[in-house]
PDB file of N, CA and C in Angstrom:
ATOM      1  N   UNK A   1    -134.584 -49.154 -15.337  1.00  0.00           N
ATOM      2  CA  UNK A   1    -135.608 -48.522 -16.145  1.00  0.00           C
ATOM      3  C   UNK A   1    -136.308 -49.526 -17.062  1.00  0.00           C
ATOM      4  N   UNK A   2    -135.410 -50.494 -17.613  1.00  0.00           N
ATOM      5  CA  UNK A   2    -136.372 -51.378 -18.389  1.00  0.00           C
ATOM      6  C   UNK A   2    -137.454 -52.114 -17.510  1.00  0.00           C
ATOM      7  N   UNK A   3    -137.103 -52.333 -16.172  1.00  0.00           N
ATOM      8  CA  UNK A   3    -138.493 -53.090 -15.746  1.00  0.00           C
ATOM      9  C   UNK A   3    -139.506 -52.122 -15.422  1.00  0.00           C
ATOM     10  N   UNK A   4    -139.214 -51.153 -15.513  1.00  0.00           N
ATOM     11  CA  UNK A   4    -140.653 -50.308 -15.651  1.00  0.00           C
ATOM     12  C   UNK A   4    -141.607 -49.907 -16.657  1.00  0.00           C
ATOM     13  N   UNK A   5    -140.468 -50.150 -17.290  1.00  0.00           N
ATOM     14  CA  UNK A   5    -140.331 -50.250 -18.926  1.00  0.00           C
ATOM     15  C   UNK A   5    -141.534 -51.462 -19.784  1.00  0.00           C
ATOM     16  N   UNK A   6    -141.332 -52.479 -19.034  1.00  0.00           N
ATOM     17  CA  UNK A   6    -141.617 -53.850 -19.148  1.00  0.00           C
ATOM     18  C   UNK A   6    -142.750 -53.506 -18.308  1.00  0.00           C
ATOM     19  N   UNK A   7    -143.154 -52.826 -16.924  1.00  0.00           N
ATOM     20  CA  UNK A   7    -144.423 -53.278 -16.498  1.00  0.00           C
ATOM     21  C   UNK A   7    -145.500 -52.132 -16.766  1.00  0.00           C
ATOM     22  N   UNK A   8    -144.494 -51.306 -17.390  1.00  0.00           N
ATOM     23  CA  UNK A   8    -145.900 -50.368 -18.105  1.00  0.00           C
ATOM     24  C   UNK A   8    -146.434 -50.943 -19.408  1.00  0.00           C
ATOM     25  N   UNK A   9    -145.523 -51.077 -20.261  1.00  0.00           N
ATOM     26  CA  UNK A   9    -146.284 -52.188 -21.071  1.00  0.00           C
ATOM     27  C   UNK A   9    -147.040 -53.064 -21.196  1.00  0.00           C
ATOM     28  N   UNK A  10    -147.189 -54.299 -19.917  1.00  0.00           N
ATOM     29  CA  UNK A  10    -147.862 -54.658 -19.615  1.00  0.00           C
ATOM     30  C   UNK A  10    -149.124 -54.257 -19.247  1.00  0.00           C
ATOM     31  N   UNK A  11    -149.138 -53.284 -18.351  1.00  0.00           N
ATOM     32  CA  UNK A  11    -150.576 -52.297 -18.215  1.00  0.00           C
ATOM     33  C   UNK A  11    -150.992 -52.089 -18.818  1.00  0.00           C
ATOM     34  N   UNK A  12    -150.141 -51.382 -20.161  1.00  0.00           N
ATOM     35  CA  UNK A  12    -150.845 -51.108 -21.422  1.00  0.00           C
ATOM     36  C   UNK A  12    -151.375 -52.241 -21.963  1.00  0.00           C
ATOM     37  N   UNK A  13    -151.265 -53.061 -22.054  1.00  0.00           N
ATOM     38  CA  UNK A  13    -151.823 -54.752 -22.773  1.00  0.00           C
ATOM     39  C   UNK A  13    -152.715 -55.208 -22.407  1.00  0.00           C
ATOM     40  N   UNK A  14    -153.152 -54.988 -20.693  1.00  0.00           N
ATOM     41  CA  UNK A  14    -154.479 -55.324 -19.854  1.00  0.00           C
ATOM     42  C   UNK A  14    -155.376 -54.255 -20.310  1.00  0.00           C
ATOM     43  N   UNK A  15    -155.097 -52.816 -20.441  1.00  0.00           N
ATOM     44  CA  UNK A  15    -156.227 -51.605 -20.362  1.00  0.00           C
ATOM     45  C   UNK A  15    -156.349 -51.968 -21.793  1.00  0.00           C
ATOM     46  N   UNK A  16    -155.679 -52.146 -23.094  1.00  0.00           N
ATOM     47  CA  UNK A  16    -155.944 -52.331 -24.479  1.00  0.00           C
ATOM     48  C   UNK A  16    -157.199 -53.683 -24.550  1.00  0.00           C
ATOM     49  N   UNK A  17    -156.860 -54.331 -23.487  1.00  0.00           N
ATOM     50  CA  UNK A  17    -157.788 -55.717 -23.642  1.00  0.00           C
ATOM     51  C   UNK A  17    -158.934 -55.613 -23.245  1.00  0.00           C
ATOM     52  N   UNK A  18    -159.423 -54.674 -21.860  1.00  0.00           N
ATOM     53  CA  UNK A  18    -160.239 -54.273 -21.336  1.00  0.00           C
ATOM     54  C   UNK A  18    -161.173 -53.056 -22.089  1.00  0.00           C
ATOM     55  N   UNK A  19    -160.213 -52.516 -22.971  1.00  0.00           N
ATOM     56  CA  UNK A  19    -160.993 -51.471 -23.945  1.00  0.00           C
ATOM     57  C   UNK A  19    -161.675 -52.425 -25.091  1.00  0.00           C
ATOM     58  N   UNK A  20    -160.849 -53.612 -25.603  1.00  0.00           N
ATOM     59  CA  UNK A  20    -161.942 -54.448 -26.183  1.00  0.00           C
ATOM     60  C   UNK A  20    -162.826 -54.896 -25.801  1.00  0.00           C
ATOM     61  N   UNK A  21    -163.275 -55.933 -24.327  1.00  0.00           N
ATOM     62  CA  UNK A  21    -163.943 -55.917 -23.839  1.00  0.00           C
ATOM     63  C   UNK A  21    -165.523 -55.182 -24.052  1.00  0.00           C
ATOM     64  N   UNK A  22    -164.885 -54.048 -23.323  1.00  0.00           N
ATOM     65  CA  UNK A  22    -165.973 -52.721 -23.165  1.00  0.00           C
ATOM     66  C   UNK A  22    -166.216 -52.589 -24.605  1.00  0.00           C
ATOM     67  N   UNK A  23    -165.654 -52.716 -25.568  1.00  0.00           N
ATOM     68  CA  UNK A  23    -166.344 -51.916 -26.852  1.00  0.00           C
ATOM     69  C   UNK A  23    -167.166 -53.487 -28.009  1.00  0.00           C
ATOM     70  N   UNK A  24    -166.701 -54.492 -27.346  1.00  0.00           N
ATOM     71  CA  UNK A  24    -167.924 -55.814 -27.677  1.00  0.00           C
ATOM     72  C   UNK A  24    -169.061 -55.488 -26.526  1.00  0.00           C
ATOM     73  N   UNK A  25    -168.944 -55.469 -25.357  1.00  0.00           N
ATOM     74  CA  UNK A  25    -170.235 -55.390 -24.495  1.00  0.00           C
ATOM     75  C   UNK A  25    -171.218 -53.794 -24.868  1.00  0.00           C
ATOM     76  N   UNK A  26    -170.181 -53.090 -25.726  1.00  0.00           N
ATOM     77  CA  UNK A  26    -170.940 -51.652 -26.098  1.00  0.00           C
ATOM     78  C   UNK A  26    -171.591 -52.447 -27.639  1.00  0.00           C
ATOM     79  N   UNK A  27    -171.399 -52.889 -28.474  1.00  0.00           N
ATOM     80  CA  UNK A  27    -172.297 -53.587 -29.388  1.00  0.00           C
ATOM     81  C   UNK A  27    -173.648 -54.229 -28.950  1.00  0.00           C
ATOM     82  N   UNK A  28    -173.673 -55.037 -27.451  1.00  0.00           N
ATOM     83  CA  UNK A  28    -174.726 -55.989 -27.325  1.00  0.00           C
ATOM     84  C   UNK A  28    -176.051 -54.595 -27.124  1.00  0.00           C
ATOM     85  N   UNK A  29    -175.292 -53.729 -26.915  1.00  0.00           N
ATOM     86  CA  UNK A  29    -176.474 -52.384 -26.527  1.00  0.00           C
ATOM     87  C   UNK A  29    -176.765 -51.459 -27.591  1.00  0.00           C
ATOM     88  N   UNK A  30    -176.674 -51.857 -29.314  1.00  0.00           N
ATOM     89  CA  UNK A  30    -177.448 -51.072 -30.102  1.00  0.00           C
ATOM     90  C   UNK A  30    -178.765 -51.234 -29.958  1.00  0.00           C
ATOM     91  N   UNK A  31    -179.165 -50.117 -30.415  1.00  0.00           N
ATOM     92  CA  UNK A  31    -180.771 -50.130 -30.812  1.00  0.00           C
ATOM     93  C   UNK A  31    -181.118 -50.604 -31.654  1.00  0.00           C
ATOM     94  N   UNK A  32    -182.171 -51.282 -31.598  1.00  0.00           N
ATOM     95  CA  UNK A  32    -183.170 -52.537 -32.719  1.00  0.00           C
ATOM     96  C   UNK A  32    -183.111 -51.884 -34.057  1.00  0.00           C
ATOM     97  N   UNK A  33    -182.350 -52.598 -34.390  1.00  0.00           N
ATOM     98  CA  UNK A  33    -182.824 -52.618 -36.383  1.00  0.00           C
ATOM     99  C   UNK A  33    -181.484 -52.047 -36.482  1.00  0.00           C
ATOM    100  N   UNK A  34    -180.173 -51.673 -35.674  1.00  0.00           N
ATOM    101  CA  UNK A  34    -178.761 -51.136 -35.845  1.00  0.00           C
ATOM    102  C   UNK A  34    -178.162 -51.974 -36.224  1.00  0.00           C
ATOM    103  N   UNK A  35    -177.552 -52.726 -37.335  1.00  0.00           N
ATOM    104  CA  UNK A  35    -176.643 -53.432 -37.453  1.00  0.00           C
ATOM    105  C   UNK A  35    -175.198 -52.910 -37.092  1.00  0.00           C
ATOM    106  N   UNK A  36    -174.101 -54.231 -37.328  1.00  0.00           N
ATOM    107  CA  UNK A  36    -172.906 -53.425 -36.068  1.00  0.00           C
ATOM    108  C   UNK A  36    -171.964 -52.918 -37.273  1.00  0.00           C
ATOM    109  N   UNK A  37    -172.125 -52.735 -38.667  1.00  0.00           N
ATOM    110  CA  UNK A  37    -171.637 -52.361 -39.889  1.00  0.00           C
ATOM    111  C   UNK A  37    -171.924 -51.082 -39.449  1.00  0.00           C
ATOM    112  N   UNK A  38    -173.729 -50.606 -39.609  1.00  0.00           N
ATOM    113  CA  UNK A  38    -173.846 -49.628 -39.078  1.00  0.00           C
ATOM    114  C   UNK A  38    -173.502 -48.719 -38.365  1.00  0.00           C
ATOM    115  N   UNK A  39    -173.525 -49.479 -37.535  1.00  0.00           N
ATOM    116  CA  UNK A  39    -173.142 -48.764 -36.239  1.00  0.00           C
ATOM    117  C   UNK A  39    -171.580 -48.244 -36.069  1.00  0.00           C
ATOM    118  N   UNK A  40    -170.690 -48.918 -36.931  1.00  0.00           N
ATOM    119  CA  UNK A  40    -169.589 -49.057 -36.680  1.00  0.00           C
ATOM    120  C   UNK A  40    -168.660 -48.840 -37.711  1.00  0.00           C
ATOM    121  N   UNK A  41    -168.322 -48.515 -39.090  1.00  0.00           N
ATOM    122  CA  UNK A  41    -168.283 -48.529 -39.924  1.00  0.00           C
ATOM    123  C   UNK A  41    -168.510 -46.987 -40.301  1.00  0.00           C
ATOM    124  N   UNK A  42    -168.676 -45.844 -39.892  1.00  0.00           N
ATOM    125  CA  UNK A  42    -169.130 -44.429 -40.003  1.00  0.00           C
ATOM    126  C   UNK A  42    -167.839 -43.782 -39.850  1.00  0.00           C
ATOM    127  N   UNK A  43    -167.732 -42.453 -40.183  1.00  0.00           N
ATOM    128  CA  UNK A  43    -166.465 -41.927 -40.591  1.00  0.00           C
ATOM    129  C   UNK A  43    -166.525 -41.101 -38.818  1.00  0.00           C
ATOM    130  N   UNK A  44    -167.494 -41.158 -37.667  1.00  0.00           N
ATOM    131  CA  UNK A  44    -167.527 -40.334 -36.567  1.00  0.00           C
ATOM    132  C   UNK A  44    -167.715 -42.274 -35.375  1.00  0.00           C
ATOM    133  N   UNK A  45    -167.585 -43.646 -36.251  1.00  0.00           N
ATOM    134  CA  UNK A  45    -167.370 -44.170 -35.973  1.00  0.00           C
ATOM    135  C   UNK A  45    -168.236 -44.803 -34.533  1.00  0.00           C
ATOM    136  N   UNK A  46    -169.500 -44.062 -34.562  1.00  0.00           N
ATOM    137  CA  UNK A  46    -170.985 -43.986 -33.612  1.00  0.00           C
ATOM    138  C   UNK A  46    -170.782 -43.391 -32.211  1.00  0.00           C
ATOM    139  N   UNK A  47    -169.370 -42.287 -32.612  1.00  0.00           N
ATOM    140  CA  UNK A  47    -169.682 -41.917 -30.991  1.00  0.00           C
ATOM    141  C   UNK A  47    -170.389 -41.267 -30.625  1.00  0.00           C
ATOM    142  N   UNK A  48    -170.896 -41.473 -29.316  1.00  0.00           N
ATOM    143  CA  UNK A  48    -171.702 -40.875 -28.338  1.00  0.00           C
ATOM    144  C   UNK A  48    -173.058 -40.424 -29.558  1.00  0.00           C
ATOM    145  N   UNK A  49    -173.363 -41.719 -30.724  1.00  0.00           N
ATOM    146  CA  UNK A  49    -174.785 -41.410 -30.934  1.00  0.00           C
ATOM    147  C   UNK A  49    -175.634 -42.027 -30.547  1.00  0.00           C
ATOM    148  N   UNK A  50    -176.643 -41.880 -29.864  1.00  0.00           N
ATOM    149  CA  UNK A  50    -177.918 -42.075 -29.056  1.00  0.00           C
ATOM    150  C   UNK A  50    -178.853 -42.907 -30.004  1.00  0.00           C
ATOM    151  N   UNK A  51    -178.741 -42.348 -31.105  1.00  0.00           N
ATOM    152  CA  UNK A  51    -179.635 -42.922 -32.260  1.00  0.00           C
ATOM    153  C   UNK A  51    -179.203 -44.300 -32.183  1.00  0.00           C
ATOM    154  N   UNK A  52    -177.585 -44.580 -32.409  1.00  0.00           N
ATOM    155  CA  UNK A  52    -177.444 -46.005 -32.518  1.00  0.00           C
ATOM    156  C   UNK A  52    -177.402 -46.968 -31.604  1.00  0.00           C
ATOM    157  N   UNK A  53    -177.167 -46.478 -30.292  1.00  0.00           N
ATOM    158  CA  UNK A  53    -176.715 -47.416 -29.338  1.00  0.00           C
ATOM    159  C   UNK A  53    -177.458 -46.807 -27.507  1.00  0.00           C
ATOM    160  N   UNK A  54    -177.948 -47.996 -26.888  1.00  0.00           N
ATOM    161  CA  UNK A  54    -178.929 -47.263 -25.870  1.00  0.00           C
ATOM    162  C   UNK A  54    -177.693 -46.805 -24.452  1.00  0.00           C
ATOM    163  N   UNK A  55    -178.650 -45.902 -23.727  1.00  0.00           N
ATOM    164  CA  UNK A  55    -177.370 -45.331 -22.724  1.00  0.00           C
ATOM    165  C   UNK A  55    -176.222 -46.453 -22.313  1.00  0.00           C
ATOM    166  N   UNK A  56    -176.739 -47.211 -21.998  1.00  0.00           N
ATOM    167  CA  UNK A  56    -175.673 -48.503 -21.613  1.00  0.00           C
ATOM    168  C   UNK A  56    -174.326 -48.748 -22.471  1.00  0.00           C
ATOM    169  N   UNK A  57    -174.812 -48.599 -23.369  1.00  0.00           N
ATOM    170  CA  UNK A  57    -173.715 -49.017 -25.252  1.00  0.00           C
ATOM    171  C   UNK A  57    -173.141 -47.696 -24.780  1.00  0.00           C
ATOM    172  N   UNK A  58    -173.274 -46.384 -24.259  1.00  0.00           N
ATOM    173  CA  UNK A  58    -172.947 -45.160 -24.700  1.00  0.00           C
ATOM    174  C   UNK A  58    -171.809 -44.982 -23.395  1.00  0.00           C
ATOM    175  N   UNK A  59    -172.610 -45.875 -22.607  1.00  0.00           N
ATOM    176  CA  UNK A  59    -171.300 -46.109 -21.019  1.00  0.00           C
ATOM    177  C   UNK A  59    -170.120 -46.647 -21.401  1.00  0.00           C
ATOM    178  N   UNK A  60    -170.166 -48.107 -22.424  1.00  0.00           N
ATOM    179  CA  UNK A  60    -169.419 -48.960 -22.447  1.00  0.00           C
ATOM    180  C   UNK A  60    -168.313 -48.408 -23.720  1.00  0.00           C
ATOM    181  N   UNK A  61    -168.983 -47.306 -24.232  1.00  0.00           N
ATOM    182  CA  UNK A  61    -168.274 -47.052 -25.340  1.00  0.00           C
ATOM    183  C   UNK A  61    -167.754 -45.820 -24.752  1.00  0.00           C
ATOM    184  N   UNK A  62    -167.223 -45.277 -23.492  1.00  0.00           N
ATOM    185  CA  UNK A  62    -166.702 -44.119 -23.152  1.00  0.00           C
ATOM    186  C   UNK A  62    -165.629 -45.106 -21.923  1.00  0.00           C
ATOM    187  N   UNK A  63    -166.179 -46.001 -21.406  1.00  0.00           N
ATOM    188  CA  UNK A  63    -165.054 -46.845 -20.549  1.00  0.00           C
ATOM    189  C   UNK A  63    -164.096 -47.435 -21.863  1.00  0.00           C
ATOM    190  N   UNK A  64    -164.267 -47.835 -23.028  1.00  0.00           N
ATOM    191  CA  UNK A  64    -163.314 -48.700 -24.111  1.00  0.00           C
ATOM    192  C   UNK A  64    -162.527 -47.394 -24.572  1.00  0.00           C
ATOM    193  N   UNK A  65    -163.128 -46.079 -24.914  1.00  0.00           N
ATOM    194  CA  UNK A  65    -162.272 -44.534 -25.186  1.00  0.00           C
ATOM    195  C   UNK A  65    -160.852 -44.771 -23.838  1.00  0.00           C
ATOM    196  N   UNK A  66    -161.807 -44.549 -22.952  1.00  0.00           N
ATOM    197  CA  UNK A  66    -160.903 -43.985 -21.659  1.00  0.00           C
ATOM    198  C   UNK A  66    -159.518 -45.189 -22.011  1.00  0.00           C
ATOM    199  N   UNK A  67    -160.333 -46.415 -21.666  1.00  0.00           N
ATOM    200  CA  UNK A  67    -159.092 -47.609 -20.985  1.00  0.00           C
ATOM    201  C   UNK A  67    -158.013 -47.967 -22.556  1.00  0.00           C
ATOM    202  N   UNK A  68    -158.600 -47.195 -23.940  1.00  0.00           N
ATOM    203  CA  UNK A  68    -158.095 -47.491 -24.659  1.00  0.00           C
ATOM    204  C   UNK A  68    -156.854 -46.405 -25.025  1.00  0.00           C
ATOM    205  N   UNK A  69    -157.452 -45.294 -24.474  1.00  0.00           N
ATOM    206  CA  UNK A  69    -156.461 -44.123 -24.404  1.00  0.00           C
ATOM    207  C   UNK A  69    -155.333 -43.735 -23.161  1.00  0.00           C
ATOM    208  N   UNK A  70    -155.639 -44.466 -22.037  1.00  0.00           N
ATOM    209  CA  UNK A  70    -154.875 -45.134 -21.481  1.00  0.00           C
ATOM    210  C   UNK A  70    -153.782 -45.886 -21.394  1.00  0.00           C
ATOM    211  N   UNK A  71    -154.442 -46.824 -22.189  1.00  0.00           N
ATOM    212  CA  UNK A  71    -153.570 -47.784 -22.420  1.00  0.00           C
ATOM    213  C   UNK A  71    -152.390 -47.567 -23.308  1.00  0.00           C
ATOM    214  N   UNK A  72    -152.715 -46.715 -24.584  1.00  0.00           N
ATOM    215  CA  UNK A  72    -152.056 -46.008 -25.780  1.00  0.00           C
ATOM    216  C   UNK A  72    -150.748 -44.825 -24.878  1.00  0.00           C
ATOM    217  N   UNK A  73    -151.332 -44.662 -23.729  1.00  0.00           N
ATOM    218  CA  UNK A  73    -150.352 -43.777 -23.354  1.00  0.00           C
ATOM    219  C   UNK A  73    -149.210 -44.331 -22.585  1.00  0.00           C
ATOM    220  N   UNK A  74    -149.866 -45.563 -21.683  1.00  0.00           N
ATOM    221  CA  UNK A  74    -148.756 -46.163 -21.278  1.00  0.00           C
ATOM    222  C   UNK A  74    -147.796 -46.664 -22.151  1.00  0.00           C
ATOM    223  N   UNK A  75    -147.934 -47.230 -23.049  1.00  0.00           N
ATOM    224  CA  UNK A  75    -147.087 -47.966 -24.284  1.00  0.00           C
ATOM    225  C   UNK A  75    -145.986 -46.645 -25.068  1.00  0.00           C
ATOM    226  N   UNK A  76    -146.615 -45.766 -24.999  1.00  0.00           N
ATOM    227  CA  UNK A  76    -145.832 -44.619 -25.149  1.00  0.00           C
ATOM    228  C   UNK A  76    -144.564 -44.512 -23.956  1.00  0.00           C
ATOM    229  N   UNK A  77    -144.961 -44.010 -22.643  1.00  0.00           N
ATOM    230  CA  UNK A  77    -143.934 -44.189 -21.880  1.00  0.00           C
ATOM    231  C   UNK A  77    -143.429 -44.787 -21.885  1.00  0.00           C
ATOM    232  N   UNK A  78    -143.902 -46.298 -21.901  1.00  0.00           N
ATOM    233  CA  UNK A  78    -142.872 -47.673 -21.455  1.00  0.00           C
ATOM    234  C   UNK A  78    -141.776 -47.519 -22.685  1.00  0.00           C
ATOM    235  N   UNK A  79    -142.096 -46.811 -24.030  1.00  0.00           N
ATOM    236  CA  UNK A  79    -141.651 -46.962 -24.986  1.00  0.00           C
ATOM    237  C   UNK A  79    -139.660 -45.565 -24.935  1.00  0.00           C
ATOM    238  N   UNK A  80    -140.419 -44.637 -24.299  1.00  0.00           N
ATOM    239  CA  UNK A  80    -139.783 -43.932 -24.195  1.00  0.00           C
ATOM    240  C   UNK A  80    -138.370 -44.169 -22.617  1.00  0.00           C
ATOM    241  N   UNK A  81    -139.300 -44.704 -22.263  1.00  0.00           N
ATOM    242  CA  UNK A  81    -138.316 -45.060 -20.620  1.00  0.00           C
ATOM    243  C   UNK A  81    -137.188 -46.554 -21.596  1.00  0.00           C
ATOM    244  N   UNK A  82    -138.098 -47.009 -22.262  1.00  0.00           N
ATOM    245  CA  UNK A  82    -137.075 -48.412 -22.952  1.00  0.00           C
ATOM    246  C   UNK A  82    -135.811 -47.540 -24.071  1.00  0.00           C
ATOM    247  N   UNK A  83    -135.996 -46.730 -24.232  1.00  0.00           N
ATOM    248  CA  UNK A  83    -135.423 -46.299 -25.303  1.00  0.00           C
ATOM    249  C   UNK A  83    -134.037 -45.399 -24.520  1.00  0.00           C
ATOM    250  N   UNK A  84    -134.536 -44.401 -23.657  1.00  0.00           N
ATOM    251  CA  UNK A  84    -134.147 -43.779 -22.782  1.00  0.00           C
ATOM    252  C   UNK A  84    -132.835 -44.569 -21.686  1.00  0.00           C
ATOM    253  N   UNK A  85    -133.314 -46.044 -21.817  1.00  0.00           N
ATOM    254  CA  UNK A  85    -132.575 -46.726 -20.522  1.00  0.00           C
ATOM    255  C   UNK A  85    -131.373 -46.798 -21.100  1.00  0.00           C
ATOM    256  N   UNK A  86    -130.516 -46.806 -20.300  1.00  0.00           N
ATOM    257  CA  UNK A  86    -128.698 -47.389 -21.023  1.00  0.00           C
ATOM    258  C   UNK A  86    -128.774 -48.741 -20.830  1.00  0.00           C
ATOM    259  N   UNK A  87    -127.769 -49.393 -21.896  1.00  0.00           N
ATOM    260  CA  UNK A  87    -127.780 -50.711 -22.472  1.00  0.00           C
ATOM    261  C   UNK A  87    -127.115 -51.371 -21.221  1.00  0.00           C
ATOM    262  N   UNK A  88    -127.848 -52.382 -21.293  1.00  0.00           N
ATOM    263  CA  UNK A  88    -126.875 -53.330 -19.725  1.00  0.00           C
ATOM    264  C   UNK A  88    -125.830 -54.316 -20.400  1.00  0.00           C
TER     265      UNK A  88
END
């Protein structure tokens, strides 16, 4: 169980990295005059607003949700299967 343990974690570490990724390439797509304080810095944190960021930003910022919530879940399992395993 720990090496599953160990390679879900890992998954989780690639999809967490890939959700960064996606959520810098979702910055290069605000709309003119958006700074990324702006944009980013809000208590709803600019999701899915149109105002700030053009459809593209609005793609990249629903692939960084997904692969980031993903990722959050694997780390959970791996966490629970590590915990779960008997001691060798």
């Amino acid at each position: 169980m720990s090496v599953a343990a160990a390679l879900l974690a890992a998954v989780g570490c690639v999809l967490e990295a890939y959700a960064v990724v996606c959520e810098r390439r979702m910055q290069k797509h605000r709309r003119p005059g958006v700074s990324y304080w702006a944009a980013t810095l809000r208590r709803d944190g600019g999701w899915q607003r149109a105002d700030l960021f053009e459809p593209q930003g609005l793609i990249e910022q629903r692939r960084a949700a997904r692969a980031g919530m993903l990722g959050a879940a694997c780390w959970v399992v791996a966490l629970v299967l590590w915990v779960a395993s008997p001691p060798s």
